[in-house]
PDB file of N, CA and C in Angstrom:
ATOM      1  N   UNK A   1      13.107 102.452  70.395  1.00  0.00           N
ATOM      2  CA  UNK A   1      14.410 101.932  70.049  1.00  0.00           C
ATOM      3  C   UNK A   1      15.086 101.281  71.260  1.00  0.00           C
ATOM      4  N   UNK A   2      14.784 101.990  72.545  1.00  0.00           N
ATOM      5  CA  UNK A   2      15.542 101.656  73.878  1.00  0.00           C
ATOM      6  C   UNK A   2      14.869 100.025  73.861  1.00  0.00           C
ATOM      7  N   UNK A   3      13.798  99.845  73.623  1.00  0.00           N
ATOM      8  CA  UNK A   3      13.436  98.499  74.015  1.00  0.00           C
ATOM      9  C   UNK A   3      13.726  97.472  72.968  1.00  0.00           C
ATOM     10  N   UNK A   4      13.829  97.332  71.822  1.00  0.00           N
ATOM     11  CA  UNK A   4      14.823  96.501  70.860  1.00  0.00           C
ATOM     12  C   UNK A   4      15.942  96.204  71.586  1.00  0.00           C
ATOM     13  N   UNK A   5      16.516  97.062  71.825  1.00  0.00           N
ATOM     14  CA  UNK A   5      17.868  97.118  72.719  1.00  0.00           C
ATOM     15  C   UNK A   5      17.631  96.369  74.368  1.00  0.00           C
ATOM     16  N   UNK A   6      16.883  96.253  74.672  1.00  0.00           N
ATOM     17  CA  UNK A   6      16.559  95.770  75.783  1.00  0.00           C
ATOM     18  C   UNK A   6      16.494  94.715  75.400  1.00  0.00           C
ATOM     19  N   UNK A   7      15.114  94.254  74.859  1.00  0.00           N
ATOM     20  CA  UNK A   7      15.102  92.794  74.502  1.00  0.00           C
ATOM     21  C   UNK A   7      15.887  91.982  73.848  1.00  0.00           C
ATOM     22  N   UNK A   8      16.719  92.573  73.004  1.00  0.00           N
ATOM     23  CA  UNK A   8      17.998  91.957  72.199  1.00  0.00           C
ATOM     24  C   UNK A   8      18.918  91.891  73.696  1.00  0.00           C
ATOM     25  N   UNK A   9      19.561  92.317  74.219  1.00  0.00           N
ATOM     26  CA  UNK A   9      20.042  92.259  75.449  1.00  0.00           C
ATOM     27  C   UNK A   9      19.771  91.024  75.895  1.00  0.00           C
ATOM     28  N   UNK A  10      18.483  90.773  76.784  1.00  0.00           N
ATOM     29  CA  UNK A  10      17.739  89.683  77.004  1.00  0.00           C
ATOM     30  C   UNK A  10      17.920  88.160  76.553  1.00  0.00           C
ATOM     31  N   UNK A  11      17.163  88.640  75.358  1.00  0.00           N
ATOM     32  CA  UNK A  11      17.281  87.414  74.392  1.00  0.00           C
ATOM     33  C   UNK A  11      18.870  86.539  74.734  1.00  0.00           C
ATOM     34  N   UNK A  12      19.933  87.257  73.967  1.00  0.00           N
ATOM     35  CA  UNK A  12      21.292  87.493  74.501  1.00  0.00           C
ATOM     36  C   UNK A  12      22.171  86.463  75.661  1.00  0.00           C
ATOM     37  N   UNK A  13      21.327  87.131  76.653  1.00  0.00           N
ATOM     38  CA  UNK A  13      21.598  86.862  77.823  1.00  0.00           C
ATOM     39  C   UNK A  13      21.090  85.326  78.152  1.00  0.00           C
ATOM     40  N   UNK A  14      19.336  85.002  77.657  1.00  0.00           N
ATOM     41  CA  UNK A  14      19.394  83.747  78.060  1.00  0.00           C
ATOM     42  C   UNK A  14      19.742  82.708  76.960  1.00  0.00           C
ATOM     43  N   UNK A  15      20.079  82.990  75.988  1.00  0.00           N
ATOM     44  CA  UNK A  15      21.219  82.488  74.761  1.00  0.00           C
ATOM     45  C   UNK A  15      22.397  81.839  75.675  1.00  0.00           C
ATOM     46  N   UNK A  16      23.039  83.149  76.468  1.00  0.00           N
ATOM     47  CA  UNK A  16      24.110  82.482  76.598  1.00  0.00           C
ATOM     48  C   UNK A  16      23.934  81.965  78.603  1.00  0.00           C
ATOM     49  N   UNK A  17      22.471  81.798  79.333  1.00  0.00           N
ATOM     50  CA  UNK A  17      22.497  81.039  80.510  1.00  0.00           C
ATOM     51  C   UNK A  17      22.505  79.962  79.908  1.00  0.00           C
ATOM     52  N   UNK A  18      21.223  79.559  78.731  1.00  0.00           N
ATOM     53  CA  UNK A  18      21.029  78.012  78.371  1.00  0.00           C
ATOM     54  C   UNK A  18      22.085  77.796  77.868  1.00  0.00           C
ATOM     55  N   UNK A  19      23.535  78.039  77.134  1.00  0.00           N
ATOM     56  CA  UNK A  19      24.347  77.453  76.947  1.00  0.00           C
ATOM     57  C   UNK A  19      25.512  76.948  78.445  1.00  0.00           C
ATOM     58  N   UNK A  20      24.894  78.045  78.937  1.00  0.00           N
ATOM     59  CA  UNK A  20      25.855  77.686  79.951  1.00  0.00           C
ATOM     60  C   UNK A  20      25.326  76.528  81.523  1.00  0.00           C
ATOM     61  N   UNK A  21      23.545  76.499  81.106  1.00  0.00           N
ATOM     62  CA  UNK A  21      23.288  75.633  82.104  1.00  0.00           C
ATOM     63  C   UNK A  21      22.744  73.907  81.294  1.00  0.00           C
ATOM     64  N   UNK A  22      22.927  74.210  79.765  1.00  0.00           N
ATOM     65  CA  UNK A  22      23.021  72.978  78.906  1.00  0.00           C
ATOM     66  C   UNK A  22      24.033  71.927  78.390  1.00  0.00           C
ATOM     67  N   UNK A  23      24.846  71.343  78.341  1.00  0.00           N
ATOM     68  CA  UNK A  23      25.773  70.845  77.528  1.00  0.00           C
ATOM     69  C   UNK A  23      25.662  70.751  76.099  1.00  0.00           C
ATOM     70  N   UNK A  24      24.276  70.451  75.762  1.00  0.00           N
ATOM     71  CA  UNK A  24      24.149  69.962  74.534  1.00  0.00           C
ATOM     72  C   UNK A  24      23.636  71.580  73.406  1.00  0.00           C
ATOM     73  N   UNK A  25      24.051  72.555  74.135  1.00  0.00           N
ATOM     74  CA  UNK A  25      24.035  73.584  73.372  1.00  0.00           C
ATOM     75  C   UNK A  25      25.163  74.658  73.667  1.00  0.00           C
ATOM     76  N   UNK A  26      25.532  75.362  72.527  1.00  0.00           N
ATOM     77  CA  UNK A  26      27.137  75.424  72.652  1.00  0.00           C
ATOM     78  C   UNK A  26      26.751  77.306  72.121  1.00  0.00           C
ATOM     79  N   UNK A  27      27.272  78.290  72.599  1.00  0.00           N
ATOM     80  CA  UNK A  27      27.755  79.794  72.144  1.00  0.00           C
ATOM     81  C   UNK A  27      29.190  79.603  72.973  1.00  0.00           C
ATOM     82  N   UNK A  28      29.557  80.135  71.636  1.00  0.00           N
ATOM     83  CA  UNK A  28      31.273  80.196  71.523  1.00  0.00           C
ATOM     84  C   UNK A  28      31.482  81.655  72.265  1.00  0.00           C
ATOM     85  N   UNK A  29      30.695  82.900  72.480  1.00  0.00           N
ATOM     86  CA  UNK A  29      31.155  84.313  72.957  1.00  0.00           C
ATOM     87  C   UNK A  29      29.908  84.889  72.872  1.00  0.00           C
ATOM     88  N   UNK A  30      30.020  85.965  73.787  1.00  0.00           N
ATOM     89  CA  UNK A  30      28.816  87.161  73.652  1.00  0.00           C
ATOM     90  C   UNK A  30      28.262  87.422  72.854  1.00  0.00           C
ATOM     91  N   UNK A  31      29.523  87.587  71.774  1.00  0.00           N
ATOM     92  CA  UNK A  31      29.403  88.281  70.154  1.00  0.00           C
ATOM     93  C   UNK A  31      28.432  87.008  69.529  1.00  0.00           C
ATOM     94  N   UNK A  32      28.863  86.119  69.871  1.00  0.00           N
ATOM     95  CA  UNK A  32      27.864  84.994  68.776  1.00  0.00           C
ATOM     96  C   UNK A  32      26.529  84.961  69.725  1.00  0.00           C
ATOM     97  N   UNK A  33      26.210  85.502  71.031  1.00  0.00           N
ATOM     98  CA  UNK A  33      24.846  85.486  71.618  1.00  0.00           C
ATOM     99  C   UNK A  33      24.009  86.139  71.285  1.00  0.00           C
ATOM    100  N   UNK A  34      24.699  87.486  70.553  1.00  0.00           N
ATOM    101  CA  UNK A  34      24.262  88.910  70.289  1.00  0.00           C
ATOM    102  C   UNK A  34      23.831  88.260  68.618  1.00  0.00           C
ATOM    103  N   UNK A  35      24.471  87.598  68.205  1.00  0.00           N
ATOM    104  CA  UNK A  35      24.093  87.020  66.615  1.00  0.00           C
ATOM    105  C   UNK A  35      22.762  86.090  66.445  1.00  0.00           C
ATOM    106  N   UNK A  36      23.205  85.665  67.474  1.00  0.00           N
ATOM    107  CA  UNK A  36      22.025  84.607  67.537  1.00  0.00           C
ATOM    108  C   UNK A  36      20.788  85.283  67.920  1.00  0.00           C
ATOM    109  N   UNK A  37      21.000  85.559  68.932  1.00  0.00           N
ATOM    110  CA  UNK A  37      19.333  87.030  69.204  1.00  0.00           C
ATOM    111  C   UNK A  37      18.928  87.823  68.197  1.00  0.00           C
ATOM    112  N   UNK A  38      19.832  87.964  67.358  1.00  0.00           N
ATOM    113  CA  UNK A  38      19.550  88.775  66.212  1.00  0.00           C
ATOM    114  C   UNK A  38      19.014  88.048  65.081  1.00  0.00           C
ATOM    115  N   UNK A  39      19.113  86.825  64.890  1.00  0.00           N
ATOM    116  CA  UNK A  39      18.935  86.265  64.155  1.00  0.00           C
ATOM    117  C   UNK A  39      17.645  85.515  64.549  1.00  0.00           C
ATOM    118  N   UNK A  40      17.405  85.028  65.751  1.00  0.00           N
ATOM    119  CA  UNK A  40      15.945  84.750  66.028  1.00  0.00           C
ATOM    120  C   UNK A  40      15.219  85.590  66.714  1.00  0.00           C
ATOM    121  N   UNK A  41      15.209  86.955  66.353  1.00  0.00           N
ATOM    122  CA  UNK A  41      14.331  88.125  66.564  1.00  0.00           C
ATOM    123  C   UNK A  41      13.685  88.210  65.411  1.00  0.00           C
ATOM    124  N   UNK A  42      15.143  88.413  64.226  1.00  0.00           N
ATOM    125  CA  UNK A  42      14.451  88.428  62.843  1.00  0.00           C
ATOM    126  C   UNK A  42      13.518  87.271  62.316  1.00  0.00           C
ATOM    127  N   UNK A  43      13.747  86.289  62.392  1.00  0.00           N
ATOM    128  CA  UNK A  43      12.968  85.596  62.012  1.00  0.00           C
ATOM    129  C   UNK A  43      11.623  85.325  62.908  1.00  0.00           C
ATOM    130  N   UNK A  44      11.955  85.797  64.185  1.00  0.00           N
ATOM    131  CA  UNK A  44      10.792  85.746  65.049  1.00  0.00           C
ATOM    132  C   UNK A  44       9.693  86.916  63.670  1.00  0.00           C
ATOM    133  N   UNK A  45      10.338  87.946  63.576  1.00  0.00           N
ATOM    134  CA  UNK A  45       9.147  88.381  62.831  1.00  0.00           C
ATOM    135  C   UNK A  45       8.960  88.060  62.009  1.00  0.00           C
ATOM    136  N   UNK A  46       9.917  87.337  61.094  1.00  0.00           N
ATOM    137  CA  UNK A  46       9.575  87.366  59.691  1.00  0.00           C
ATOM    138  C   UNK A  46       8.790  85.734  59.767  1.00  0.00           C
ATOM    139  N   UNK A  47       8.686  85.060  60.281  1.00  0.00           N
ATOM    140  CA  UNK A  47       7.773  83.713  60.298  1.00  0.00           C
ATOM    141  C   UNK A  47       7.133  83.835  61.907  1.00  0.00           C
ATOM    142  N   UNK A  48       7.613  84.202  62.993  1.00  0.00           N
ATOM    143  CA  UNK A  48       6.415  83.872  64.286  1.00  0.00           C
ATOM    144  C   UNK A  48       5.577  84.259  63.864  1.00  0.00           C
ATOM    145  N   UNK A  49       5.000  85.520  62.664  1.00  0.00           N
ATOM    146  CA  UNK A  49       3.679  86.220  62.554  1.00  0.00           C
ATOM    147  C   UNK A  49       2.864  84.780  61.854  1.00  0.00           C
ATOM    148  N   UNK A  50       3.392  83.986  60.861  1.00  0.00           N
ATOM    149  CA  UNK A  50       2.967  82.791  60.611  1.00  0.00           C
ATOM    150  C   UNK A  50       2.532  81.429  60.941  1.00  0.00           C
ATOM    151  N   UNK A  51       3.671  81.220  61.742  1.00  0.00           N
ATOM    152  CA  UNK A  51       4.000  79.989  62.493  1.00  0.00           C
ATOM    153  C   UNK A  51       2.703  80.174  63.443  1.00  0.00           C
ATOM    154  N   UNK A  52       3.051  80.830  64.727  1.00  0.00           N
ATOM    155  CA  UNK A  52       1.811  80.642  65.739  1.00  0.00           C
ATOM    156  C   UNK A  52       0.330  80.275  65.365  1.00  0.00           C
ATOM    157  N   UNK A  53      -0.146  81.814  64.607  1.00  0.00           N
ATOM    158  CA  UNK A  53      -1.883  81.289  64.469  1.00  0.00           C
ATOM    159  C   UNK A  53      -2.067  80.332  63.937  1.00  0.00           C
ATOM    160  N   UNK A  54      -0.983  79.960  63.144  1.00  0.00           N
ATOM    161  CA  UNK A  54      -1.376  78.726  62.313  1.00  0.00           C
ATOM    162  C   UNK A  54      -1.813  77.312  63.180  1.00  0.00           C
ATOM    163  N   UNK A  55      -0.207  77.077  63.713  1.00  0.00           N
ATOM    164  CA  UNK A  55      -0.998  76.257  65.109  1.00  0.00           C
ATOM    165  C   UNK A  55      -1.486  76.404  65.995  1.00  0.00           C
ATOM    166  N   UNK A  56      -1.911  77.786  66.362  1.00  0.00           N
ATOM    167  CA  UNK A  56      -2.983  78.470  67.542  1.00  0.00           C
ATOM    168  C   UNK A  56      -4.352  77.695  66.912  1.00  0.00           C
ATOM    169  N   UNK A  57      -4.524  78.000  65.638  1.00  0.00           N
ATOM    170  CA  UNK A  57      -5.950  77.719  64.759  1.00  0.00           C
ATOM    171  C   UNK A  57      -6.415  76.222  65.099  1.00  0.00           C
ATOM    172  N   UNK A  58      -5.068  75.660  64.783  1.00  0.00           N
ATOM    173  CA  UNK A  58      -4.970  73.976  64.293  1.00  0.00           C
ATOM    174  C   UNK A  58      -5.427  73.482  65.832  1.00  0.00           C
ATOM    175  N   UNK A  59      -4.842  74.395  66.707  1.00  0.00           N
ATOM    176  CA  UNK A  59      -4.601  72.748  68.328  1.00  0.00           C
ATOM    177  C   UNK A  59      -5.880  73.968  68.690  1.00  0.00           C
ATOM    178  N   UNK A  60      -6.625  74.523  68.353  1.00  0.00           N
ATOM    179  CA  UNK A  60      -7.996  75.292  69.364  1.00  0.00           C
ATOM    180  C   UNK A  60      -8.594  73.929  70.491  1.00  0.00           C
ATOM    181  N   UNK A  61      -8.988  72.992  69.933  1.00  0.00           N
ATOM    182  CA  UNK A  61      -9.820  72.252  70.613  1.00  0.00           C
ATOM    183  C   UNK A  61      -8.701  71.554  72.108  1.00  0.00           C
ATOM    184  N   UNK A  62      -7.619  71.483  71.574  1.00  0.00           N
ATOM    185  CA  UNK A  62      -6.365  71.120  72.961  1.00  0.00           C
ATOM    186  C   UNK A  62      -6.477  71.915  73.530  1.00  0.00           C
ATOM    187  N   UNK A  63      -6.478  73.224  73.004  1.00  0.00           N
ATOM    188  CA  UNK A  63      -6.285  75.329  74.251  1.00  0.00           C
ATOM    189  C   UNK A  63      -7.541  74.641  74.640  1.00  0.00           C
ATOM    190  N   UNK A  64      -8.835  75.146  74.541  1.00  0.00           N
ATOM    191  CA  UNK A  64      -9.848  74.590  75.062  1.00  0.00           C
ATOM    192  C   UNK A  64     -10.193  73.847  76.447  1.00  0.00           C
ATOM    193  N   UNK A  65      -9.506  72.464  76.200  1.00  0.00           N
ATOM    194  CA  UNK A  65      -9.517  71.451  76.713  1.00  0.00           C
ATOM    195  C   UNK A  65      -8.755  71.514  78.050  1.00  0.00           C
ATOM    196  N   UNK A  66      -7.616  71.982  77.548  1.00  0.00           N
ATOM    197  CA  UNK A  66      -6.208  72.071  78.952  1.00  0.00           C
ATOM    198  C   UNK A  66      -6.858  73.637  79.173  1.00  0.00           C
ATOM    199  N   UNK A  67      -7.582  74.122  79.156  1.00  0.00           N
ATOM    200  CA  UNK A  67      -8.019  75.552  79.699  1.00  0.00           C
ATOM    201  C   UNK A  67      -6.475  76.541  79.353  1.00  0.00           C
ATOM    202  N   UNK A  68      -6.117  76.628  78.257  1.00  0.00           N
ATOM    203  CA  UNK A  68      -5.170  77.520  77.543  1.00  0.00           C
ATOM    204  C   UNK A  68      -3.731  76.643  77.977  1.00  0.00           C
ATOM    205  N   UNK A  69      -3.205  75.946  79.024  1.00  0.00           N
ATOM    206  CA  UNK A  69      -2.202  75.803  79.354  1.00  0.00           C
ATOM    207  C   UNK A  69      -1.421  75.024  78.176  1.00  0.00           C
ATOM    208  N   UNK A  70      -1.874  74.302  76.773  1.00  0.00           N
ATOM    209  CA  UNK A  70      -1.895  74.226  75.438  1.00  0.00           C
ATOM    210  C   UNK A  70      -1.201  75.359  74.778  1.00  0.00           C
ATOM    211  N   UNK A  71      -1.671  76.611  75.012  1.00  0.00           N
ATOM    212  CA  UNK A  71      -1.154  77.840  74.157  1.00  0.00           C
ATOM    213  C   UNK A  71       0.660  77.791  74.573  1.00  0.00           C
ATOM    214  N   UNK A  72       1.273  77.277  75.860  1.00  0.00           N
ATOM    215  CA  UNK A  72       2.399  77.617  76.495  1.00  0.00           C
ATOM    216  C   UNK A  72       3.157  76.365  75.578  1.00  0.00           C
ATOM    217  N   UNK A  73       2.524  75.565  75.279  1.00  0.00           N
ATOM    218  CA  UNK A  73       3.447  74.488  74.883  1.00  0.00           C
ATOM    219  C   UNK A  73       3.532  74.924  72.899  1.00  0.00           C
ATOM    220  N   UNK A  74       2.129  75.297  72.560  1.00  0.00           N
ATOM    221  CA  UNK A  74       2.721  76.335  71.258  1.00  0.00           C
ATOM    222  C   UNK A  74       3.684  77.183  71.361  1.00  0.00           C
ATOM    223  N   UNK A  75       3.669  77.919  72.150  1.00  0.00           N
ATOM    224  CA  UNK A  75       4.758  78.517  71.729  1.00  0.00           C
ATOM    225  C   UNK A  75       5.928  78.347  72.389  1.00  0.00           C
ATOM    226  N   UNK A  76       6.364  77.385  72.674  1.00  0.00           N
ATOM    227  CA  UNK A  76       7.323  76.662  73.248  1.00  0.00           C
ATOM    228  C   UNK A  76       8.052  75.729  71.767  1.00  0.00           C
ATOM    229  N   UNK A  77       6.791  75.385  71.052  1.00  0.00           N
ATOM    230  CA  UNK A  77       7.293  74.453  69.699  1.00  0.00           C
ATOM    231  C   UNK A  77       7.672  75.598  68.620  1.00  0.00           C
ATOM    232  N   UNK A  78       6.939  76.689  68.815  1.00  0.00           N
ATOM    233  CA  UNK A  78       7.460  77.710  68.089  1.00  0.00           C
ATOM    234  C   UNK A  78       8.650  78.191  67.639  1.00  0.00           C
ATOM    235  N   UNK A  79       9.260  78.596  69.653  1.00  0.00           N
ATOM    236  CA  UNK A  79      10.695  78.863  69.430  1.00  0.00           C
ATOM    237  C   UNK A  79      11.636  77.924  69.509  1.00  0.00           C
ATOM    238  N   UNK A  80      11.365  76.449  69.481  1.00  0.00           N
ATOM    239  CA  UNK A  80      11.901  75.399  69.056  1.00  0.00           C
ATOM    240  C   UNK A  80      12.486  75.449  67.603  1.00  0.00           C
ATOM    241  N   UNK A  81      11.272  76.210  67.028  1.00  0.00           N
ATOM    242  CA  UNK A  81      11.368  75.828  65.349  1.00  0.00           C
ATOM    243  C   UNK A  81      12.199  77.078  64.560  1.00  0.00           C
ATOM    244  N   UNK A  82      12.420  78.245  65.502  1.00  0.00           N
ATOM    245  CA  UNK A  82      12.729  79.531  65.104  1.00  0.00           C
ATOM    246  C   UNK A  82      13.945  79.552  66.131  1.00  0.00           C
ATOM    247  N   UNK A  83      14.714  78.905  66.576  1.00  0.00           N
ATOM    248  CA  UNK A  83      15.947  78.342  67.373  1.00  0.00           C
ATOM    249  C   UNK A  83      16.736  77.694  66.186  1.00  0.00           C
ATOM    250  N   UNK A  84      16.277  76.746  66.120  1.00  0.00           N
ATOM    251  CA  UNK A  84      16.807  75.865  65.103  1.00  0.00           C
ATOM    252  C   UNK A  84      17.265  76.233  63.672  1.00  0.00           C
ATOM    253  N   UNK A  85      15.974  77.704  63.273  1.00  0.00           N
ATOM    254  CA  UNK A  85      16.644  77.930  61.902  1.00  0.00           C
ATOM    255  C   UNK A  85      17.517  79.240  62.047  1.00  0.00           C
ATOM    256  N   UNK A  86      17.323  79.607  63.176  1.00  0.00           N
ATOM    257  CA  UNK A  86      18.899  80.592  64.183  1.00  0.00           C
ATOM    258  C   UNK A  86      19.783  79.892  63.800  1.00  0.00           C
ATOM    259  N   UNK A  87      19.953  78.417  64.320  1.00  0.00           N
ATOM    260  CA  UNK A  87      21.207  77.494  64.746  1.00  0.00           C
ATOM    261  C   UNK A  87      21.560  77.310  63.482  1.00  0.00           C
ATOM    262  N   UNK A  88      20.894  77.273  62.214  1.00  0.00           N
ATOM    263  CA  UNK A  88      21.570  77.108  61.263  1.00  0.00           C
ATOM    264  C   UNK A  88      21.883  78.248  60.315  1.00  0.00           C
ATOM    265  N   UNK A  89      21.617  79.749  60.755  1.00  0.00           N
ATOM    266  CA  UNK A  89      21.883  80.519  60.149  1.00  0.00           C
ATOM    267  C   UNK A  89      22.924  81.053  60.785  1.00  0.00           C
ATOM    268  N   UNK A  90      23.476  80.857  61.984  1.00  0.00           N
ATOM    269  CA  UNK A  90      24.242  81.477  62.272  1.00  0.00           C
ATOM    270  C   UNK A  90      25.885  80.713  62.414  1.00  0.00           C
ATOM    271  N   UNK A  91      25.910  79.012  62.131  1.00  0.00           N
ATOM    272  CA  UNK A  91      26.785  78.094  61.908  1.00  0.00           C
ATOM    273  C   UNK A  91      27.667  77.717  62.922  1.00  0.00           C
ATOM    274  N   UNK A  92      28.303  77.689  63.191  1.00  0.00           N
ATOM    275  CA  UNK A  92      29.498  76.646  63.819  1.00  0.00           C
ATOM    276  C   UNK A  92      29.436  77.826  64.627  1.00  0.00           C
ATOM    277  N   UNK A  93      29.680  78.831  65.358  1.00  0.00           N
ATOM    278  CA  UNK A  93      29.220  79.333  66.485  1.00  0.00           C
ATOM    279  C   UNK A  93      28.170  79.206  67.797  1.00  0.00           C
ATOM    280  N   UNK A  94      27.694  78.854  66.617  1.00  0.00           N
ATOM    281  CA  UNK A  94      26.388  78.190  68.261  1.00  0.00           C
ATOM    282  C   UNK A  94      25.456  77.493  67.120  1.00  0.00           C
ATOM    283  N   UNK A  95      25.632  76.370  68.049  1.00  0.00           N
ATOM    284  CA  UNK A  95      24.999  74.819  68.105  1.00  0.00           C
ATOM    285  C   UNK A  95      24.059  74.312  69.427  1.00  0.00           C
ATOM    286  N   UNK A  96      23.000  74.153  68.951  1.00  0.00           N
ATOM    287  CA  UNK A  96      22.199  72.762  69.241  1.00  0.00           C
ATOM    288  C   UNK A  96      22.354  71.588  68.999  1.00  0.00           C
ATOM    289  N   UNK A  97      22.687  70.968  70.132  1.00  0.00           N
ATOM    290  CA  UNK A  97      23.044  69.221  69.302  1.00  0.00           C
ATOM    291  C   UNK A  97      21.720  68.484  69.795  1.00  0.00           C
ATOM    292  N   UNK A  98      21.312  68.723  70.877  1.00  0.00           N
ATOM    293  CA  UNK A  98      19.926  67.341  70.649  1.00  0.00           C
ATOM    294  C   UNK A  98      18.888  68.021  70.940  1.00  0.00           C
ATOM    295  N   UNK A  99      17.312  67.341  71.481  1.00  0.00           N
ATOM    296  CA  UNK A  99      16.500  67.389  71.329  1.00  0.00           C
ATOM    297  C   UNK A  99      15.912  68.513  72.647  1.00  0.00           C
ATOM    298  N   UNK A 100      16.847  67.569  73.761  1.00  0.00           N
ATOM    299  CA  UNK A 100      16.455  68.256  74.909  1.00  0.00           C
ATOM    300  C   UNK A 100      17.235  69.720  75.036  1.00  0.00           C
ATOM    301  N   UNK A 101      18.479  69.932  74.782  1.00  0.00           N
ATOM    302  CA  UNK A 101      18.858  71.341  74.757  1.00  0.00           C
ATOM    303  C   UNK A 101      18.114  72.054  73.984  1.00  0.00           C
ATOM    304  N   UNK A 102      17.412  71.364  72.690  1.00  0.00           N
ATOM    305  CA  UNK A 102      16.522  72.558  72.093  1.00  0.00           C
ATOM    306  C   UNK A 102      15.195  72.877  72.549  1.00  0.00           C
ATOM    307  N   UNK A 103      14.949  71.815  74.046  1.00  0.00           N
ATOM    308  CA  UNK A 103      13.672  72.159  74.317  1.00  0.00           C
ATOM    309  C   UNK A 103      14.285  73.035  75.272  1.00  0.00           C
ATOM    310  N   UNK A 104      14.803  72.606  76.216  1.00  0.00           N
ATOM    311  CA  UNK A 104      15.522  73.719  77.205  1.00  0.00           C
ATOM    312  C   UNK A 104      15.904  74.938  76.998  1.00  0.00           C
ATOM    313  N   UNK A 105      16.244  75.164  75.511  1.00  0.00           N
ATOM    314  CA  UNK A 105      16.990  76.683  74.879  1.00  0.00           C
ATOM    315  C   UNK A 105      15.599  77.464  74.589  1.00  0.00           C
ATOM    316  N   UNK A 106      14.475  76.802  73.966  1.00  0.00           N
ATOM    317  CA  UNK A 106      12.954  77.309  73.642  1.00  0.00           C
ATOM    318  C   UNK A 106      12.383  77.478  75.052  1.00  0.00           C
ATOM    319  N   UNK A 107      12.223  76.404  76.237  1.00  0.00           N
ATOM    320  CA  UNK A 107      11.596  77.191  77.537  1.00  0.00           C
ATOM    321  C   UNK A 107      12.215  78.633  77.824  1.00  0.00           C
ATOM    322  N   UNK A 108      13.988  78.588  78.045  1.00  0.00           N
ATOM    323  CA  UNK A 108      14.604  79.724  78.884  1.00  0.00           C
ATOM    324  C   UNK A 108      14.230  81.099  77.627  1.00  0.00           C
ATOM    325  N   UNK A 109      14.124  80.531  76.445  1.00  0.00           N
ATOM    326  CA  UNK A 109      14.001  82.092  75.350  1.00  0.00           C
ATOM    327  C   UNK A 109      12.549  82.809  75.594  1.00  0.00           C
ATOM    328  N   UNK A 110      11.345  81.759  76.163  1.00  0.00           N
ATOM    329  CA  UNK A 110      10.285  81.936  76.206  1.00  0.00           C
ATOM    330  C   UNK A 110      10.232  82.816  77.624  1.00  0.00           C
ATOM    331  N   UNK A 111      10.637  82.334  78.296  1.00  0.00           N
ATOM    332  CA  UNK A 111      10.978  83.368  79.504  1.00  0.00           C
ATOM    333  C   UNK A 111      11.598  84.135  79.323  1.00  0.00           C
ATOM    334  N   UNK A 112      12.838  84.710  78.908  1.00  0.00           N
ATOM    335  CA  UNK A 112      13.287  85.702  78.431  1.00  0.00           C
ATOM    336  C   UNK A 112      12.346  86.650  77.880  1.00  0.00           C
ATOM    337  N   UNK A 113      11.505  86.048  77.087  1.00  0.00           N
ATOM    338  CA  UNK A 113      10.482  87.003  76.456  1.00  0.00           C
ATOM    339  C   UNK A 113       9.563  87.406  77.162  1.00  0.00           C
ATOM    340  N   UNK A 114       9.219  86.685  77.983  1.00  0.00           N
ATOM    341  CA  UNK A 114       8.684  87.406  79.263  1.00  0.00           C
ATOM    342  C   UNK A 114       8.891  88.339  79.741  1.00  0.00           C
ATOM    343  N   UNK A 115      10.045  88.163  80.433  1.00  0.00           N
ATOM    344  CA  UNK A 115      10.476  88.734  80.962  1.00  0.00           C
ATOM    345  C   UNK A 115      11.309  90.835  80.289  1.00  0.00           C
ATOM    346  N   UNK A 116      10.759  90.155  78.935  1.00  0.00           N
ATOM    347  CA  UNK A 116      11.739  91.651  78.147  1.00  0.00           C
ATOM    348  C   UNK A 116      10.299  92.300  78.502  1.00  0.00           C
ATOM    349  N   UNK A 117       8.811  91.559  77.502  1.00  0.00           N
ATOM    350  CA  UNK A 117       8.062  92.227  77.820  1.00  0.00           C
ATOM    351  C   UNK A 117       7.735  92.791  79.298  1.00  0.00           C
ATOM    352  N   UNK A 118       8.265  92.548  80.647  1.00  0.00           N
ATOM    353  CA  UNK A 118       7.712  92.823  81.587  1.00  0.00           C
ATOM    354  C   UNK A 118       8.574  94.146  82.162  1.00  0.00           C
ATOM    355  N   UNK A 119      10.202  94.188  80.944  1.00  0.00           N
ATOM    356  CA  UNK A 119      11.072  95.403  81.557  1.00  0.00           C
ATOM    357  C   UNK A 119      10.973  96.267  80.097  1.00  0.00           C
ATOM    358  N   UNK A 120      10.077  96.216  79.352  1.00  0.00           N
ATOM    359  CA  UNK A 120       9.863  97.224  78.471  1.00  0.00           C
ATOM    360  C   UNK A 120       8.446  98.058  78.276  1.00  0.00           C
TER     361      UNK A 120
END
């Protein structure tokens, strides 16, 4: 349980650096950072279990090729795609407006996740 709590923390936290080192992505308060982590945790499970292998399966011959450094940019499009349906589940609180804050918000979450796994 302590580590849900950790990583929600996390998550959280770089929710609200990338808003604060992005322009083009907006959390209105903690409380909406804590929503938003919550909201792309959940869906992290309820579709990352989908999403990934699917294009893990599809780009094999790219992993391959770039000697895995391919797998980082999957799941980079991943939490691109599981950001975005955050951003719209959670509404006028926190926004993504373009392309590059949502790549920037998917690198810093991907590290975050790193980083939870490395303090849990």
């Amino acid at each position: 349980m302590i580590d849900l709590l950790i990583t929600w923390v996390v998550f959280a936290a770089a929710l609200m650096l990338g808003a604060n080192l992005m322009s083009s992505v907006h959390v209105k308060d903690w409380g909406t950072a804590f929503g938003a982590a919550a909201a792309f945790g959940v869906l992290n499970v309820l579709l990352g279990w989908l999403i990934t292998p699917l294009i893990t399966i599809l780009s094999i011959p790219a992993i391959i090729v770039t000697l895995g450094i391919f797998a980082l940019f999957i799941h980079t499009i991943v939490n691109m795609i599981l950001l975005k349906l955050a951003d719209g589940v959670v509404g006028d609180q926190f926004e993504i407006e373009s392309f590059g804050g949502l790549f920037g918000l998917a690198l810093t979450m991907g590290f975050a996740g790193a980083v939870s796994g490395w303090l849990t």
